[in-house]
N, C-alpha and C. Protein backbone atom coordinates (compact mmCIF):
# COMPACT_ATOMS: atom_id res chain seq x y z
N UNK A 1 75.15 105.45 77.20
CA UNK A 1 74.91 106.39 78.28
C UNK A 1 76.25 106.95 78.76
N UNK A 2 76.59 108.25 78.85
CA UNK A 2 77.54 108.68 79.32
C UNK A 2 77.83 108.61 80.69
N UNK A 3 78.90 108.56 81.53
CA UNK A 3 79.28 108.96 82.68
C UNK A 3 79.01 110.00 83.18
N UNK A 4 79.22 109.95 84.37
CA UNK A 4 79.46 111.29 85.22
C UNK A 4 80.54 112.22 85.14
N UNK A 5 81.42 111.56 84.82
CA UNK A 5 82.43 112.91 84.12
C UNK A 5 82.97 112.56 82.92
N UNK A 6 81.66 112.30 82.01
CA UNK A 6 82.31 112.84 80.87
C UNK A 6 82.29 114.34 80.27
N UNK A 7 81.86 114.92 81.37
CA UNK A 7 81.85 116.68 80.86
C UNK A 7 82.98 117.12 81.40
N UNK A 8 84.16 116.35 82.52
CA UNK A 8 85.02 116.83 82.19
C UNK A 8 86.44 116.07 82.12
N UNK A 9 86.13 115.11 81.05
CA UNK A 9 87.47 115.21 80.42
C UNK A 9 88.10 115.56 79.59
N UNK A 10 89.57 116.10 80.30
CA UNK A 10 90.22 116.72 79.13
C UNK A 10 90.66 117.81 79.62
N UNK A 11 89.57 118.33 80.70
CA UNK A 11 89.59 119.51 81.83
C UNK A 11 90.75 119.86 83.06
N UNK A 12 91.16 119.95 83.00
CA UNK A 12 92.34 120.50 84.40
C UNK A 12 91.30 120.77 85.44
N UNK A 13 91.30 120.13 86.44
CA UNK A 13 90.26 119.85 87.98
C UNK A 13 90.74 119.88 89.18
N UNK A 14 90.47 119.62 89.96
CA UNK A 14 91.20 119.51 91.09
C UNK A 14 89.73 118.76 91.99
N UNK A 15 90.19 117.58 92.47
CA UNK A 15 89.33 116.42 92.96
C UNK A 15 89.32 116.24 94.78
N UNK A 16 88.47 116.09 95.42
CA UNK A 16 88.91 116.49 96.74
C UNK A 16 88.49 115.15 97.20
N UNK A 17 88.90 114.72 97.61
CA UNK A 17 89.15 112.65 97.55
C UNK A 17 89.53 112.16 98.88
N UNK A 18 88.66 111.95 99.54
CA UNK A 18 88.41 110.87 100.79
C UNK A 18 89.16 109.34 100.92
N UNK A 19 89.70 109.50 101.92
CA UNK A 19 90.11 108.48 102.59
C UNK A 19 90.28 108.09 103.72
N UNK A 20 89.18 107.15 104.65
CA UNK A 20 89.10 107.31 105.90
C UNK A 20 88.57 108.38 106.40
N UNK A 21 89.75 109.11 107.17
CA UNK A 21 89.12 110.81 107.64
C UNK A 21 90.23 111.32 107.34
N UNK A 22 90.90 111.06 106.44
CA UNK A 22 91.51 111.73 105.28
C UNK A 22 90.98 112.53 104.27
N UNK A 23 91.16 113.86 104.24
CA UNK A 23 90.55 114.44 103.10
C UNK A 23 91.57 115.12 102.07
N UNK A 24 91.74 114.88 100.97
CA UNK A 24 92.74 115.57 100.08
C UNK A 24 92.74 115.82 99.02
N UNK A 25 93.11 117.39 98.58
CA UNK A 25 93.06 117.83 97.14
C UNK A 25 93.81 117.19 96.04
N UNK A 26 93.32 116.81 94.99
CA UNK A 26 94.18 116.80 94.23
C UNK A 26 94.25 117.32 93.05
N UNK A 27 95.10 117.71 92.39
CA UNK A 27 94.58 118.37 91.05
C UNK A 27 95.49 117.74 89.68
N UNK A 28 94.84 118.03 88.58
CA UNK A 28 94.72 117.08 87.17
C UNK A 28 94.32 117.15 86.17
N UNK A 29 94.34 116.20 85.10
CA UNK A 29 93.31 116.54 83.96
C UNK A 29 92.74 114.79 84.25
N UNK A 30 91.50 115.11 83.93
CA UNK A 30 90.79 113.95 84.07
C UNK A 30 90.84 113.21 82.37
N UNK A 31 91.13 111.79 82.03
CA UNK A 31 91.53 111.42 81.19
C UNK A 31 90.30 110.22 80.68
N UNK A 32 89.43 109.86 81.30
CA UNK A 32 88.72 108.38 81.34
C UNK A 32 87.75 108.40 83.03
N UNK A 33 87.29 107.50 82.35
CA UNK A 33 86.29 106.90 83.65
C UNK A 33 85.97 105.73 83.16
N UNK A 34 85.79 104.52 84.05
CA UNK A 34 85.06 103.34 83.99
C UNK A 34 83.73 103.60 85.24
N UNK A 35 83.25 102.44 85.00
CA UNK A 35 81.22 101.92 86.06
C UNK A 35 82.68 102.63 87.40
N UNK A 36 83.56 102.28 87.95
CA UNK A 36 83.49 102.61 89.38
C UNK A 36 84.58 103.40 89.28
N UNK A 37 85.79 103.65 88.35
CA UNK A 37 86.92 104.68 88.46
C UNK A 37 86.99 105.66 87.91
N UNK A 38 87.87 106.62 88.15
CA UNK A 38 88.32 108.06 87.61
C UNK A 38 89.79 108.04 87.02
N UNK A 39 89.72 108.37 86.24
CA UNK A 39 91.25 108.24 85.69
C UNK A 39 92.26 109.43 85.43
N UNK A 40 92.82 109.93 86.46
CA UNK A 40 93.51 111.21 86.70
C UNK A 40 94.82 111.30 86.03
N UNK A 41 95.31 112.57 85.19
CA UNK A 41 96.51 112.56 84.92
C UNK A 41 96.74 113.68 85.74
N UNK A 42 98.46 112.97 86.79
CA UNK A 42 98.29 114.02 87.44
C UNK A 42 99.90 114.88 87.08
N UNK A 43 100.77 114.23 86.14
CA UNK A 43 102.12 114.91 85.86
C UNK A 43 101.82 114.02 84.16
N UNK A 44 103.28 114.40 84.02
CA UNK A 44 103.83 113.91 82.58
C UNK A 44 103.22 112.52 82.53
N UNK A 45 102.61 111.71 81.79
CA UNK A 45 102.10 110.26 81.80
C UNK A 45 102.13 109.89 83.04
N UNK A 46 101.82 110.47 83.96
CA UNK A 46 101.16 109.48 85.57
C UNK A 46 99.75 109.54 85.88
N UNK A 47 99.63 108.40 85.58
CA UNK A 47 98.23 108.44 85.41
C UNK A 47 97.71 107.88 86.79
N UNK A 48 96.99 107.91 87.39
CA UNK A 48 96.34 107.08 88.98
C UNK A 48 94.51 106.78 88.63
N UNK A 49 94.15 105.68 89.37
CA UNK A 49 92.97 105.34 89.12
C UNK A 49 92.39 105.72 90.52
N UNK A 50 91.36 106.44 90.74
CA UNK A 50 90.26 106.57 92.17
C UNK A 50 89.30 106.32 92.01
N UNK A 51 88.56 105.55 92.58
CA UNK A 51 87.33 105.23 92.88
C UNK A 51 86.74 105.89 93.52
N UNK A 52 85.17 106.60 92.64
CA UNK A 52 84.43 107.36 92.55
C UNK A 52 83.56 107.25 93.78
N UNK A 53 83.21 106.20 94.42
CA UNK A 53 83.28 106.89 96.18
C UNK A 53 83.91 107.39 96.67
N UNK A 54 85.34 107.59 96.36
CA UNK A 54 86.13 108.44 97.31
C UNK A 54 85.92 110.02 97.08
N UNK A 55 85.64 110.53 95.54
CA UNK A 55 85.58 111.73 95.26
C UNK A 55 84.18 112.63 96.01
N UNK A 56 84.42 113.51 96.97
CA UNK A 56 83.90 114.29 97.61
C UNK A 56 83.11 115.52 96.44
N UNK A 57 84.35 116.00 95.97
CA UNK A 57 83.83 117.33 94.68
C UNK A 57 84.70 117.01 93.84
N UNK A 58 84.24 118.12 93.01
CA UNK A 58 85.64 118.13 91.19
C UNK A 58 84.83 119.83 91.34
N UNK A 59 86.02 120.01 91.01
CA UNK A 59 85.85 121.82 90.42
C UNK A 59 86.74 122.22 89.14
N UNK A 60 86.54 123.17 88.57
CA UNK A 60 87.54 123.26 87.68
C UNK A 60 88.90 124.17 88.20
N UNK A 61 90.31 123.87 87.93
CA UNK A 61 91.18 124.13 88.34
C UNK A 61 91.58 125.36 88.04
N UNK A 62 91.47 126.04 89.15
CA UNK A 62 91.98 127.81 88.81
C UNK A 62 93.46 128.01 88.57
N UNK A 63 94.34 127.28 88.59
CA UNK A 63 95.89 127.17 89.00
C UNK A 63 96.21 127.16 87.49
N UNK A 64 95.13 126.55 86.65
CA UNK A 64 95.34 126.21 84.79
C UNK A 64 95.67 127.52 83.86
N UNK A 65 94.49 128.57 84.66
CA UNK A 65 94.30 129.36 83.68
C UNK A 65 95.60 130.55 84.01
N UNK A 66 95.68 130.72 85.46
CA UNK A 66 97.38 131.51 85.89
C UNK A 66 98.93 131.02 85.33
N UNK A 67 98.83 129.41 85.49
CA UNK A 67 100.19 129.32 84.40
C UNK A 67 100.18 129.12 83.01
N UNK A 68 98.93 129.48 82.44
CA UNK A 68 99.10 129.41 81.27
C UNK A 68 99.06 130.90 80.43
N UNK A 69 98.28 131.79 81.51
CA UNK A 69 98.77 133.55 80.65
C UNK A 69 100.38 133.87 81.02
């Protein structure tokens, strides 16, 4: 059975991720998922793990397709 995001990894996203009453964007390529994490690359090999209660949305990252034309 697949995950919930396995449609987008691989994708450049941007994840809007709760903490407390903290709310914050982040953006990435999504690399993996486990049963409760997300596995974000968010620079050169930095990879961070979030737990998928915290993620509010995922969209796909508009910022990808401007530095890359």
């Amino acid at each position: 059975m697949q995950g919930a995001y396995a449609l987008w990894i691989g994708q450049s996203v941007t994840l809007e991720v709760a903490a407390e009453e903290l709310r914050v964007p982040l953006r990435g390529v999504i690399v993996g998922e486990s049963d409760c994490m997300v596995r974000l690359r968010v620079g050169e090999g930095w990879d961070i793990d979030i737990y998928k209660h915290m993620v509010l949305a995922i969209e796909l990252d508009n910022w990808a397709d401007v530095l890359v034309n």
